[in-house]
PDB file of N, CA and C in Angstrom:
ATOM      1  N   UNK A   1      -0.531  16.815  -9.177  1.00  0.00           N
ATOM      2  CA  UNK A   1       0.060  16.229  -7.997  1.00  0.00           C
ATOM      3  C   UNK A   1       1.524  15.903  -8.256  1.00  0.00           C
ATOM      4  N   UNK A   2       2.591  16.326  -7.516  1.00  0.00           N
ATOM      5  CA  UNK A   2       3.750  15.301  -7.671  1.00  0.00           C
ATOM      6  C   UNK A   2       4.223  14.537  -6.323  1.00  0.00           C
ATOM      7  N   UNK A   3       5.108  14.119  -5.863  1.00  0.00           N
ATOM      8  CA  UNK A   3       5.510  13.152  -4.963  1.00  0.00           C
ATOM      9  C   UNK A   3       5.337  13.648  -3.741  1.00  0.00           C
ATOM     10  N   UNK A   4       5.448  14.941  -3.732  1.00  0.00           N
ATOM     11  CA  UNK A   4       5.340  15.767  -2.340  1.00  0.00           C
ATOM     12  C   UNK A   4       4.091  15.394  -1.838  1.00  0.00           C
ATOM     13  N   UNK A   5       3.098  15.073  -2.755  1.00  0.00           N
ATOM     14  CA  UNK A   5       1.741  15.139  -2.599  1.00  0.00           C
ATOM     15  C   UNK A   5       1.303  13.317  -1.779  1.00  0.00           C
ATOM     16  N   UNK A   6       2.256  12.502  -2.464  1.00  0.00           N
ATOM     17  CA  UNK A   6       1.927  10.735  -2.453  1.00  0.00           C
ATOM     18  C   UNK A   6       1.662  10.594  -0.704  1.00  0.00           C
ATOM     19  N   UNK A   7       2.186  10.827   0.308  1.00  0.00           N
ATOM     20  CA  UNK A   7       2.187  11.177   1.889  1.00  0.00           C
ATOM     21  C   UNK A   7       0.590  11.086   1.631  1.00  0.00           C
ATOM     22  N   UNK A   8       0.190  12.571   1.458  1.00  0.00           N
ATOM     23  CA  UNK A   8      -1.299  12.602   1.962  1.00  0.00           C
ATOM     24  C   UNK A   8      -2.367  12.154   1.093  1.00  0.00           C
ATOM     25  N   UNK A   9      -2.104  11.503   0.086  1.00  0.00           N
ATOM     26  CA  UNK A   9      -3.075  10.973  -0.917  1.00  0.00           C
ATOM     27  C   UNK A   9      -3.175   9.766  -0.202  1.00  0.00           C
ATOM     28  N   UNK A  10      -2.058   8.611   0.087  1.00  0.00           N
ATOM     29  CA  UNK A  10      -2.077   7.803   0.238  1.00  0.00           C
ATOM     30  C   UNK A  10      -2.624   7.519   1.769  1.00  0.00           C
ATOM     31  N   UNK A  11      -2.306   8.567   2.795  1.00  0.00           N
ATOM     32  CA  UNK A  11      -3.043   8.317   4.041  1.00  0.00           C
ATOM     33  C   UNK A  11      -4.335   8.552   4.040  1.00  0.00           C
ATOM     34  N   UNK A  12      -4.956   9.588   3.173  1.00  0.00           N
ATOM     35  CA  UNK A  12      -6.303   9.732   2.771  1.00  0.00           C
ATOM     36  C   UNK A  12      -6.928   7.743   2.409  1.00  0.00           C
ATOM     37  N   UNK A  13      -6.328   7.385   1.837  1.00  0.00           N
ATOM     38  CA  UNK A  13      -6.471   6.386   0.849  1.00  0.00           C
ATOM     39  C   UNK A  13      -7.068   5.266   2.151  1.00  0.00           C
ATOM     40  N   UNK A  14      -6.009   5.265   2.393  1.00  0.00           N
ATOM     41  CA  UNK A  14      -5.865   4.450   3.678  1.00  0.00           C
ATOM     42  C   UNK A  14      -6.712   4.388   5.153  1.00  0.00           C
ATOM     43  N   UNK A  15      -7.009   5.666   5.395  1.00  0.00           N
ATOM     44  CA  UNK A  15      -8.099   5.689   6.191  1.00  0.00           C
ATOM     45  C   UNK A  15      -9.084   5.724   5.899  1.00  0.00           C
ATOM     46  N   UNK A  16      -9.928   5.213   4.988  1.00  0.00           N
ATOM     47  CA  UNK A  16     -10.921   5.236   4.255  1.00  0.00           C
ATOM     48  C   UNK A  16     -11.687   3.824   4.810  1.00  0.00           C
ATOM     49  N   UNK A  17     -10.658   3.014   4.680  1.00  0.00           N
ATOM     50  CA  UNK A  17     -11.226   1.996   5.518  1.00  0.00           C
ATOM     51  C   UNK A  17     -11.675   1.308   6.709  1.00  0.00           C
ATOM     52  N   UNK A  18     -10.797   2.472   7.806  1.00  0.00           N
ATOM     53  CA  UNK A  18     -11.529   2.565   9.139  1.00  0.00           C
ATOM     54  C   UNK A  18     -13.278   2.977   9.278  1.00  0.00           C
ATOM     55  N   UNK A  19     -13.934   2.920   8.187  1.00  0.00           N
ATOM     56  CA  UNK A  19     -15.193   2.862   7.940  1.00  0.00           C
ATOM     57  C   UNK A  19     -16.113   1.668   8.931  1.00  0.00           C
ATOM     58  N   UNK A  20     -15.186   0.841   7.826  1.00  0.00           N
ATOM     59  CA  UNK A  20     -15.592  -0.822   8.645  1.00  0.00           C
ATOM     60  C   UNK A  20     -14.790  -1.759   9.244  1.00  0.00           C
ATOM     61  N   UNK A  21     -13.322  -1.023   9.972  1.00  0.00           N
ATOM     62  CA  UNK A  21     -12.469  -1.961  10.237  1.00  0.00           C
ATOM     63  C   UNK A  21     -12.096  -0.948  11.116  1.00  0.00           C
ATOM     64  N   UNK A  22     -11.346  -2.009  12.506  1.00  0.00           N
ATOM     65  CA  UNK A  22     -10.668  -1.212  13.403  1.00  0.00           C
ATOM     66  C   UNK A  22      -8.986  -1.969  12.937  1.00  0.00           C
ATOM     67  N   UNK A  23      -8.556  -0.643  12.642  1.00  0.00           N
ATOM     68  CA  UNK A  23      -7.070  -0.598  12.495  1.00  0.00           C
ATOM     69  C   UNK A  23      -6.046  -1.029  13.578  1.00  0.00           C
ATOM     70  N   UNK A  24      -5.107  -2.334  13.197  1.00  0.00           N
ATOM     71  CA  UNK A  24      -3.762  -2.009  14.309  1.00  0.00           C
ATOM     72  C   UNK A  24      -3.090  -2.112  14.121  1.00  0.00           C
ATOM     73  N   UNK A  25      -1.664  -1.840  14.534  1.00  0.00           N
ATOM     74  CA  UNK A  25      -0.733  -1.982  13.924  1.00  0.00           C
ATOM     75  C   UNK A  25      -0.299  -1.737  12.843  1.00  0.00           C
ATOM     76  N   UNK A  26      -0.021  -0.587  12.263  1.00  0.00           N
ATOM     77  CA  UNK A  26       0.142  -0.172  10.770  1.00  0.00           C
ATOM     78  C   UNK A  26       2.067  -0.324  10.954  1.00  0.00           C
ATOM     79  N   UNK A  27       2.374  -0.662   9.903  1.00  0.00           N
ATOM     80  CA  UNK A  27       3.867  -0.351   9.228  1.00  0.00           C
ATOM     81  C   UNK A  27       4.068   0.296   7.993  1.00  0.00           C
ATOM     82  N   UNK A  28       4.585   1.068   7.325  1.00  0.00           N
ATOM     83  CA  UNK A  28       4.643   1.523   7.013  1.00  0.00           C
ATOM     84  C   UNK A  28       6.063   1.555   6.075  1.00  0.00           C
ATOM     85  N   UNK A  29       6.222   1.548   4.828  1.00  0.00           N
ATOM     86  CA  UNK A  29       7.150   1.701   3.841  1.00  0.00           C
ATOM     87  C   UNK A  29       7.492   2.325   2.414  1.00  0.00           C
ATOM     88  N   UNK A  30       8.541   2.650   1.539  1.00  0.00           N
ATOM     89  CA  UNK A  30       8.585   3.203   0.352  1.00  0.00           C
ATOM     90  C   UNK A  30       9.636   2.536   0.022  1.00  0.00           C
ATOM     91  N   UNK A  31       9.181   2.783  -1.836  1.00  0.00           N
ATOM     92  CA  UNK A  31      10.106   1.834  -2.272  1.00  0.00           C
ATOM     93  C   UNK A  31       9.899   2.840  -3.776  1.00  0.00           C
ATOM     94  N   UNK A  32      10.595   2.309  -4.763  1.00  0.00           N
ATOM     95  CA  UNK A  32      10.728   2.603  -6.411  1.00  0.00           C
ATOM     96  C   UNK A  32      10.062   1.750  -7.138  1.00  0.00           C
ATOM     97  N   UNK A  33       9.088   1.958  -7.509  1.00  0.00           N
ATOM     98  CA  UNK A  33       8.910   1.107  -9.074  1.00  0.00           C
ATOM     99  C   UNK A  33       9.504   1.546 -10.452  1.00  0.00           C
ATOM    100  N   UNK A  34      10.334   1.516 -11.061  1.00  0.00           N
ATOM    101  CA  UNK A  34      10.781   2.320 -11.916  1.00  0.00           C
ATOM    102  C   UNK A  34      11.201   3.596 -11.528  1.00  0.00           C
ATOM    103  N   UNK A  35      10.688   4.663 -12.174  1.00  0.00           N
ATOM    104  CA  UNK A  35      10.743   6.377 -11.616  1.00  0.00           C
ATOM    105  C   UNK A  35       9.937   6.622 -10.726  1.00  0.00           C
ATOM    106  N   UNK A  36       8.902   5.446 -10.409  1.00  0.00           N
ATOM    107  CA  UNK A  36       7.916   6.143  -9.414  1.00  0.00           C
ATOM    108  C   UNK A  36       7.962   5.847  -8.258  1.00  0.00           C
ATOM    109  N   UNK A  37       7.810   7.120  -7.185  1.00  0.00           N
ATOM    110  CA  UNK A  37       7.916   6.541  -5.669  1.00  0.00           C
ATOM    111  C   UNK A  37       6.594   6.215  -5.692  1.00  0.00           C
ATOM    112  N   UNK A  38       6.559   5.117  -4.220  1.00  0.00           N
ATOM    113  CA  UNK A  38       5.591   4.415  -4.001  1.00  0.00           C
ATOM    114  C   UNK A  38       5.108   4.169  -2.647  1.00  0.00           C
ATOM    115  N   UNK A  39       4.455   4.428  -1.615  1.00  0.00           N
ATOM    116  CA  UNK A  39       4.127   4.045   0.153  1.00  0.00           C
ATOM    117  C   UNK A  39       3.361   3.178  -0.133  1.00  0.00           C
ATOM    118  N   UNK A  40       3.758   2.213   1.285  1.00  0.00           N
ATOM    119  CA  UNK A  40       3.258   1.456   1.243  1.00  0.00           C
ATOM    120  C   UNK A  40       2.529   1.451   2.922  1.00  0.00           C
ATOM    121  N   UNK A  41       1.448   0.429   3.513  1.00  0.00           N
ATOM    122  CA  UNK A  41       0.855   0.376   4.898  1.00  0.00           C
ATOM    123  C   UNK A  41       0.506  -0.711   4.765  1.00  0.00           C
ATOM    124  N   UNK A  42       0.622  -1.351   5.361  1.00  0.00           N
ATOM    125  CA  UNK A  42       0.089  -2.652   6.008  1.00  0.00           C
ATOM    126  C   UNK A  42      -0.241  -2.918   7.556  1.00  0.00           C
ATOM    127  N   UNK A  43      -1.429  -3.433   7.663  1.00  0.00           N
ATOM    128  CA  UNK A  43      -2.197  -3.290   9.021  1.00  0.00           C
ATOM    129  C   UNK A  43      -2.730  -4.297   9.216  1.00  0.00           C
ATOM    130  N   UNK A  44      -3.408  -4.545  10.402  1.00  0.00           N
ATOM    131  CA  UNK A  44      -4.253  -5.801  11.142  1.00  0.00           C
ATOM    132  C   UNK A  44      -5.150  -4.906  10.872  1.00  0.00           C
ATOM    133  N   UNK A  45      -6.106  -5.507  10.220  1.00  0.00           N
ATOM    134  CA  UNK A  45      -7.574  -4.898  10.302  1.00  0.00           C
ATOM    135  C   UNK A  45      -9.216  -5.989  10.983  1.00  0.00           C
ATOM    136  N   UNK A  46      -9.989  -5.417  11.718  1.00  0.00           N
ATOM    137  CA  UNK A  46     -10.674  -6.139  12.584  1.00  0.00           C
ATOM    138  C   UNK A  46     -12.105  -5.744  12.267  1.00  0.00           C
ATOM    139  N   UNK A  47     -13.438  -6.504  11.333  1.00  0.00           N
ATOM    140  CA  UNK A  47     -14.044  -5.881  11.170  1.00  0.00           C
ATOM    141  C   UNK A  47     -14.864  -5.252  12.104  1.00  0.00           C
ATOM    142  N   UNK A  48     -15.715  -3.936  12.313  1.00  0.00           N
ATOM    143  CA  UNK A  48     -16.451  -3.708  13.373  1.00  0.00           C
ATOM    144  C   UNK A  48     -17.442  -4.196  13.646  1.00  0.00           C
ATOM    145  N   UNK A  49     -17.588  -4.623  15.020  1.00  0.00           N
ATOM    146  CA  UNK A  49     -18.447  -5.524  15.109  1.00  0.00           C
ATOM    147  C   UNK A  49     -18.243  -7.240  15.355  1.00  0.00           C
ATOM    148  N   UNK A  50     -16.994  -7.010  15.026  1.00  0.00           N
ATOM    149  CA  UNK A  50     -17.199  -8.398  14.741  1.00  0.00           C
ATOM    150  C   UNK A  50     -15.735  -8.833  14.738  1.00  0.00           C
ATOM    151  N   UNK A  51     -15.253  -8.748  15.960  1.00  0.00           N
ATOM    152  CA  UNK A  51     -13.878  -8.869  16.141  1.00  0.00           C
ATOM    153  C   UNK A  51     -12.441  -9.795  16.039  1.00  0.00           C
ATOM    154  N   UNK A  52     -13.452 -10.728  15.698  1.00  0.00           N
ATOM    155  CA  UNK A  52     -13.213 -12.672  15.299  1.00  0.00           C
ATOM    156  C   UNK A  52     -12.576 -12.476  13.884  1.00  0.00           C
ATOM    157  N   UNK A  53     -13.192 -11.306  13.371  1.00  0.00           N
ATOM    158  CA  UNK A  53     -12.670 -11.421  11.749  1.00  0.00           C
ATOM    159  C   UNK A  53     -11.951 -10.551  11.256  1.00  0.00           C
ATOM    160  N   UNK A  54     -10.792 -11.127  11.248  1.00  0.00           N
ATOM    161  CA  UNK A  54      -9.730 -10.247  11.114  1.00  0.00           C
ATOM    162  C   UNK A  54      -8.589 -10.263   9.582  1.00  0.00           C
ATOM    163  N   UNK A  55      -8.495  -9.435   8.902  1.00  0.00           N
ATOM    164  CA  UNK A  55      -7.615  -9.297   7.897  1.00  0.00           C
ATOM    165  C   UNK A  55      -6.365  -8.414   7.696  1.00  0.00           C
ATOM    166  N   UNK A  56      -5.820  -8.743   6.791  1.00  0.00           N
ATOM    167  CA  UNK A  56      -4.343  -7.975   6.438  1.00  0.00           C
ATOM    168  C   UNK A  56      -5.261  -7.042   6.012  1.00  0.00           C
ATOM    169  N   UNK A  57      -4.447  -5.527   5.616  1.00  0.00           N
ATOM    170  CA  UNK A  57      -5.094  -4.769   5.454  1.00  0.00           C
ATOM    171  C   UNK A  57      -4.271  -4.197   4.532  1.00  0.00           C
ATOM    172  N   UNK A  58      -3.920  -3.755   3.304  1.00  0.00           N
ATOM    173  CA  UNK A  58      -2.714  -3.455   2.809  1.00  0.00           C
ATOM    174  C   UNK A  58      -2.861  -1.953   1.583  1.00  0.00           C
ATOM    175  N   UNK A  59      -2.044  -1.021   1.667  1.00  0.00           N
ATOM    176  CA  UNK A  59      -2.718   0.258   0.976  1.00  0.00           C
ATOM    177  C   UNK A  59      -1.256   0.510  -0.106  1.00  0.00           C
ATOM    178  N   UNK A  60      -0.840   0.568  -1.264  1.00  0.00           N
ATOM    179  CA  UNK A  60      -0.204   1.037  -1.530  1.00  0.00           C
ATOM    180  C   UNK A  60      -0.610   2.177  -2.896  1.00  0.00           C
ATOM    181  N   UNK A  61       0.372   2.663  -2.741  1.00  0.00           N
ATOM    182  CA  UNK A  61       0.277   4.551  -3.941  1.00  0.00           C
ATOM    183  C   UNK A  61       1.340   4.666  -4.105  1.00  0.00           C
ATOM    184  N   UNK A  62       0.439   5.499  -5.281  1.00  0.00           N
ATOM    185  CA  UNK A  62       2.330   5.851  -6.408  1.00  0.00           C
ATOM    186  C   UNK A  62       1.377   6.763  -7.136  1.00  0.00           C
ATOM    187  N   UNK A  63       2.185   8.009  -7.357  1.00  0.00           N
ATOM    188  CA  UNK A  63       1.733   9.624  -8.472  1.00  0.00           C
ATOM    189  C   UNK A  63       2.180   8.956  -9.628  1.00  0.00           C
ATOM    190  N   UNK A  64       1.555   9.274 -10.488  1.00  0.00           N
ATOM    191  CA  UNK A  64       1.019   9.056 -11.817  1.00  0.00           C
ATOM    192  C   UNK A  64       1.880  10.400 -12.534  1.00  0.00           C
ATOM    193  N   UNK A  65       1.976  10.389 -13.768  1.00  0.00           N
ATOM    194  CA  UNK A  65       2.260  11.980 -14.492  1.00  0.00           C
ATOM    195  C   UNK A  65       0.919  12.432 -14.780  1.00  0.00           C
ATOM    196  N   UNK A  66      -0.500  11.579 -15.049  1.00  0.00           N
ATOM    197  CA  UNK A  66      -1.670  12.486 -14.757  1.00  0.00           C
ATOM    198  C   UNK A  66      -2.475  12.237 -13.708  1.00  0.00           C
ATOM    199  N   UNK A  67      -1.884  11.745 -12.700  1.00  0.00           N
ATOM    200  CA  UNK A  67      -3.199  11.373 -11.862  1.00  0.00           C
ATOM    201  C   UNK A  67      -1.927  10.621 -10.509  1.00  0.00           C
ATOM    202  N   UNK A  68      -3.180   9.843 -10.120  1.00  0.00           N
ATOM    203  CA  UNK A  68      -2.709   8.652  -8.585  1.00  0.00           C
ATOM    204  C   UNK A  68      -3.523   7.237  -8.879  1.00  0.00           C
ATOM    205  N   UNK A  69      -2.677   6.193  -8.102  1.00  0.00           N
ATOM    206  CA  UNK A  69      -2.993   5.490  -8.330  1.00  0.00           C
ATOM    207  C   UNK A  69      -2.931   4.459  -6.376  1.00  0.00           C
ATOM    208  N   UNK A  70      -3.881   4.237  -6.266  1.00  0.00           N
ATOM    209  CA  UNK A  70      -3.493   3.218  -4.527  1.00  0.00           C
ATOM    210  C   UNK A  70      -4.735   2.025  -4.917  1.00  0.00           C
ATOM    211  N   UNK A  71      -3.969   0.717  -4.431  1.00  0.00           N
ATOM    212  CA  UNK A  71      -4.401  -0.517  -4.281  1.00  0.00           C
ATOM    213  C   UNK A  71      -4.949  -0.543  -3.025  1.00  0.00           C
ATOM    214  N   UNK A  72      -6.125  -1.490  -2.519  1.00  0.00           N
ATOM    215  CA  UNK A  72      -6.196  -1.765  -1.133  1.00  0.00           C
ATOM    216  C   UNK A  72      -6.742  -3.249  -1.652  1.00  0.00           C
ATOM    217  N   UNK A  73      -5.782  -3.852  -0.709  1.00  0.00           N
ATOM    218  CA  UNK A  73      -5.969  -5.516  -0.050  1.00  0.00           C
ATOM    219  C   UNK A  73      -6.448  -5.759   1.615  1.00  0.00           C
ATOM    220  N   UNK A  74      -7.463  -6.572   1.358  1.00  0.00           N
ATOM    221  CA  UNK A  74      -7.788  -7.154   2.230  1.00  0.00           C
ATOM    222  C   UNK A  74      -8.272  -8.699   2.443  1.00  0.00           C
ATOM    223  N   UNK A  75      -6.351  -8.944   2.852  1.00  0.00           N
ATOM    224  CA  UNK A  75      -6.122  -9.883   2.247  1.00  0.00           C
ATOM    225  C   UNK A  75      -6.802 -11.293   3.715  1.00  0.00           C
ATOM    226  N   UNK A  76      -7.348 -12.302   3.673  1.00  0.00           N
ATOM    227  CA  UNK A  76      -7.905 -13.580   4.519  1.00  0.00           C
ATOM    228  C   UNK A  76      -6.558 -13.813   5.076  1.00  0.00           C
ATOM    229  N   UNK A  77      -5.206 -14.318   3.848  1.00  0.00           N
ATOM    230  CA  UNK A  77      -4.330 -15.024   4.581  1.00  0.00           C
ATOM    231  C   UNK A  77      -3.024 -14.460   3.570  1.00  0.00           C
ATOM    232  N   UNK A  78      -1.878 -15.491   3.953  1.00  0.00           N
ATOM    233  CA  UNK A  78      -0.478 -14.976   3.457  1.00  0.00           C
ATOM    234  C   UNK A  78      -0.481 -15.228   2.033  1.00  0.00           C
ATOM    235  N   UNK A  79      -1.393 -16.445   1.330  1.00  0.00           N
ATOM    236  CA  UNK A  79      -1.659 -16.821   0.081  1.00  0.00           C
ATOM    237  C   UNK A  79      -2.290 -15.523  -0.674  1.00  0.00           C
ATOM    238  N   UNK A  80      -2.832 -14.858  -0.256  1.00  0.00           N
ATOM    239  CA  UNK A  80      -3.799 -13.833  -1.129  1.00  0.00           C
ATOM    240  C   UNK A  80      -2.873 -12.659  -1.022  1.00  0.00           C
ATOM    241  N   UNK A  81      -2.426 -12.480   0.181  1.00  0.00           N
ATOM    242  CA  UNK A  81      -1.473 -11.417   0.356  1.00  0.00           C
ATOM    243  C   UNK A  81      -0.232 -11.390  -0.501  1.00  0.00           C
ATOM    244  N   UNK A  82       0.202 -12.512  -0.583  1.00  0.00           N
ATOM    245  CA  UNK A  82       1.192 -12.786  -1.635  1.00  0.00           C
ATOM    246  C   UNK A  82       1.069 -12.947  -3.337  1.00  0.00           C
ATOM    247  N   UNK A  83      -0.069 -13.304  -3.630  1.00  0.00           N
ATOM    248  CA  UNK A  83      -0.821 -13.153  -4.665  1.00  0.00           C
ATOM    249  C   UNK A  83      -1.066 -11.769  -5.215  1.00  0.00           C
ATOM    250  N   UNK A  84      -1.427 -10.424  -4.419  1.00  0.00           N
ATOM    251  CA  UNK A  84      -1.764  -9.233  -4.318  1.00  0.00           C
ATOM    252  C   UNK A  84      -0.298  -8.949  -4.955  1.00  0.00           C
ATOM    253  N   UNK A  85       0.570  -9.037  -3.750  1.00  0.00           N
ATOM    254  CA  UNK A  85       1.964  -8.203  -3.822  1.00  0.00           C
ATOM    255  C   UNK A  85       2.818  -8.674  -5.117  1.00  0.00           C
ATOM    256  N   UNK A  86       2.530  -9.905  -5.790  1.00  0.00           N
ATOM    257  CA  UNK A  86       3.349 -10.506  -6.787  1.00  0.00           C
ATOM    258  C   UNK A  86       3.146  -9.835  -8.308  1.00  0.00           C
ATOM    259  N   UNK A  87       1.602  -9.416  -7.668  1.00  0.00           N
ATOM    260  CA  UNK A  87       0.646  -9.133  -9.090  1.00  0.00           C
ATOM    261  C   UNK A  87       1.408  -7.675  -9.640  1.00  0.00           C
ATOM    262  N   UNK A  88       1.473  -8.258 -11.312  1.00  0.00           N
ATOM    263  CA  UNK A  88       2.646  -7.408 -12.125  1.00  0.00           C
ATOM    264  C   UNK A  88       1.933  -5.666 -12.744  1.00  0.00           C
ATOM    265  N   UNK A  89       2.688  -4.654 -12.176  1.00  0.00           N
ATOM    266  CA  UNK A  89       1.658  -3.712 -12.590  1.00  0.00           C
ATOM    267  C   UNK A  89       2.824  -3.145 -13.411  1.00  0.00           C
ATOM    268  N   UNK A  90       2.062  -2.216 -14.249  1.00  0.00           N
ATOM    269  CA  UNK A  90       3.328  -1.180 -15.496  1.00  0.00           C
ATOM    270  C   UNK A  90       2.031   0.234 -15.473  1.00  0.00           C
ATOM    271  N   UNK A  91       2.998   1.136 -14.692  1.00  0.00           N
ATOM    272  CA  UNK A  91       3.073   2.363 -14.462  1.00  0.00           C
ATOM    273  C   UNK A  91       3.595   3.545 -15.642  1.00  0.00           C
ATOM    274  N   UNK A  92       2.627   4.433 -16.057  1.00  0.00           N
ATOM    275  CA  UNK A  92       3.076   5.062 -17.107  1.00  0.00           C
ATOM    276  C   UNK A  92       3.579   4.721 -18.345  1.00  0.00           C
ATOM    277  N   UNK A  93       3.579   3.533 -18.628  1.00  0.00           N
ATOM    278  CA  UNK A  93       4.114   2.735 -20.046  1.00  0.00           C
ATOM    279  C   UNK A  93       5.330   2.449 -19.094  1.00  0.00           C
ATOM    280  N   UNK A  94       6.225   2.143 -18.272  1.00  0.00           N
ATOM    281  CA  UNK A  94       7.202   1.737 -18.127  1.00  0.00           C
ATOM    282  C   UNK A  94       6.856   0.180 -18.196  1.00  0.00           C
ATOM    283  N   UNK A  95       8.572  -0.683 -17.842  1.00  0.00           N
ATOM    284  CA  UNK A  95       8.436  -2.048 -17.744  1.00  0.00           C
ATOM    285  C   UNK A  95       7.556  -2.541 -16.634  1.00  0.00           C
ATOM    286  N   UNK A  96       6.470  -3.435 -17.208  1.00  0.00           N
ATOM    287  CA  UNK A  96       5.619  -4.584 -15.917  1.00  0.00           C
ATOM    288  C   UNK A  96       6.921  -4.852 -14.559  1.00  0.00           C
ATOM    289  N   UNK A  97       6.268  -4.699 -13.652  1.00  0.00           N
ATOM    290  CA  UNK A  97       6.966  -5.109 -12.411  1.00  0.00           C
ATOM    291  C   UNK A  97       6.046  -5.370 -11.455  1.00  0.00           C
ATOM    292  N   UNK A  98       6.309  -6.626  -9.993  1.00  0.00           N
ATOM    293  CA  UNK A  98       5.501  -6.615  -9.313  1.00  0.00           C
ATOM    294  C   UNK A  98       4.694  -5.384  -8.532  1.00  0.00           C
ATOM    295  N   UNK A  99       4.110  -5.315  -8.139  1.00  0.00           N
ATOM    296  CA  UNK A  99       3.917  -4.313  -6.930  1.00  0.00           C
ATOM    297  C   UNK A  99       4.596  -4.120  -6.089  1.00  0.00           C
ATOM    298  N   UNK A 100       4.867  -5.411  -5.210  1.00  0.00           N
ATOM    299  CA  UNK A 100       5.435  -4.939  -3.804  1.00  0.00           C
ATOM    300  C   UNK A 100       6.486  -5.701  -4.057  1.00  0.00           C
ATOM    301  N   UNK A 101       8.083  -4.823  -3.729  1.00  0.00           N
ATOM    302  CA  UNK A 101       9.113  -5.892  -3.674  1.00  0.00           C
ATOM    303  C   UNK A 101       9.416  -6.417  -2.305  1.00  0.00           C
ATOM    304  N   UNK A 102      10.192  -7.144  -1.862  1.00  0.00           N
ATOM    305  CA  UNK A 102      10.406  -8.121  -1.130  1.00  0.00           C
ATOM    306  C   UNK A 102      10.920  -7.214   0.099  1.00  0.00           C
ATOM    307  N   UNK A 103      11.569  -5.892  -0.554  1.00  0.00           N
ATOM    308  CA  UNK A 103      12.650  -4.933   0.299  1.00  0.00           C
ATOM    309  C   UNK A 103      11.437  -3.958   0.792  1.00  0.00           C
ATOM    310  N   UNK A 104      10.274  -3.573   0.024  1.00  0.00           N
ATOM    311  CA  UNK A 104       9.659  -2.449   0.687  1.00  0.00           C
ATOM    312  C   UNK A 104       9.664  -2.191   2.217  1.00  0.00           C
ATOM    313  N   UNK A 105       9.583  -3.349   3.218  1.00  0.00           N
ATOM    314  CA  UNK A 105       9.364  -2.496   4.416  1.00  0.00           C
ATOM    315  C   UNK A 105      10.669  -2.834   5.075  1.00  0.00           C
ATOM    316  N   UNK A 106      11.894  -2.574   4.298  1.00  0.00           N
ATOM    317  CA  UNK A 106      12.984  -2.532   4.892  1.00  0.00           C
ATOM    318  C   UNK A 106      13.198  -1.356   5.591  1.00  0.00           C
ATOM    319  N   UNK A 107      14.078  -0.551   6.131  1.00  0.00           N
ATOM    320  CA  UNK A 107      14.214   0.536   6.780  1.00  0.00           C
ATOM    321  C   UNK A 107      14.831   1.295   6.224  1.00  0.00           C
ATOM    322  N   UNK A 108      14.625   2.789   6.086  1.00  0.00           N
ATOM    323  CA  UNK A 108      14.674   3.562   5.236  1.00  0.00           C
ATOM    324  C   UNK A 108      15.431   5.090   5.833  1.00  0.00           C
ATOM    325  N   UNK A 109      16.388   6.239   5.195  1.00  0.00           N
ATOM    326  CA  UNK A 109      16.788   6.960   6.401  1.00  0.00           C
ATOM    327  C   UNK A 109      15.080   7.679   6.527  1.00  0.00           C
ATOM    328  N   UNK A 110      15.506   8.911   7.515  1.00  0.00           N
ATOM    329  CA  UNK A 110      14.579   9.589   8.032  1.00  0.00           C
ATOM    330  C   UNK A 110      13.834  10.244   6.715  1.00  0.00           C
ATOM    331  N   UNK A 111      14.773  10.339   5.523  1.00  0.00           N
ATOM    332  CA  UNK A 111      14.127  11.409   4.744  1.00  0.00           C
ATOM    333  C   UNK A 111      13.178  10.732   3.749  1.00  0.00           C
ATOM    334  N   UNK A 112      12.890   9.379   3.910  1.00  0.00           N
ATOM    335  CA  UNK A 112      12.154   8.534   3.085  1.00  0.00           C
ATOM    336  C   UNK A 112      12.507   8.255   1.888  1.00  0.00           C
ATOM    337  N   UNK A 113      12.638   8.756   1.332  1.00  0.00           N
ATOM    338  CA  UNK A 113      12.812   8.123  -0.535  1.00  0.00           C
ATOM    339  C   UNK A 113      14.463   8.774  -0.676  1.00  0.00           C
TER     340      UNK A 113
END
């Protein structure tokens, strides 16, 4: 896989969970962790059935040099969500860094990364 590939791994990834959740509102972002690009989605998710209960919904991916790698949060509130995004990951032996930086769903040109 290389980066060309992160797009449809990660939407694969991501709809996986419309299983048991009705999706809304997705946003959508990329960012760098080191060398690696990374998408990100974040959504209102509503379980089915049961429409009262509702969570963040959060998918992020990043290509690997052997493989892929995507998180999914489903997060109750902004505490867990923030907890998720703070949490320090190290990609390929590079330096520990959070997951999600603060800038990911800033705006980006058309060509993404």
């Amino acid at each position: 896989m290389t980066e060309k590939d992160l797009p449809t791994v990660a939407t694969g990834t991501s709809e996986g969970i419309s299983k048991n959740f009705d999706i809304s509102g997705p946003t959508y972002g990329s960012y760098y962790l080191g060398s690696h690009s990374v998408w990100i989605e974040r959504a209102t998710g509503s379980v089915i059935g049961h429409a009262e209960i509702k969570r963040t919904v959060e998918t992020v991916c990043s290509i690997l040099k052997k493989g892929a790698v995507c998180w999914l949060m489903l997060a109750a509130d902004d505490l867990a969500l923030q907890i998720f995004e703070h949490s320090s990951v190290t990609l390929d032996g590079e330096a520990p860094t959070a997951l999600v930086p603060a800038t990911a769903f800033d705006k980006k040109p058309a060509s993404g990364f």
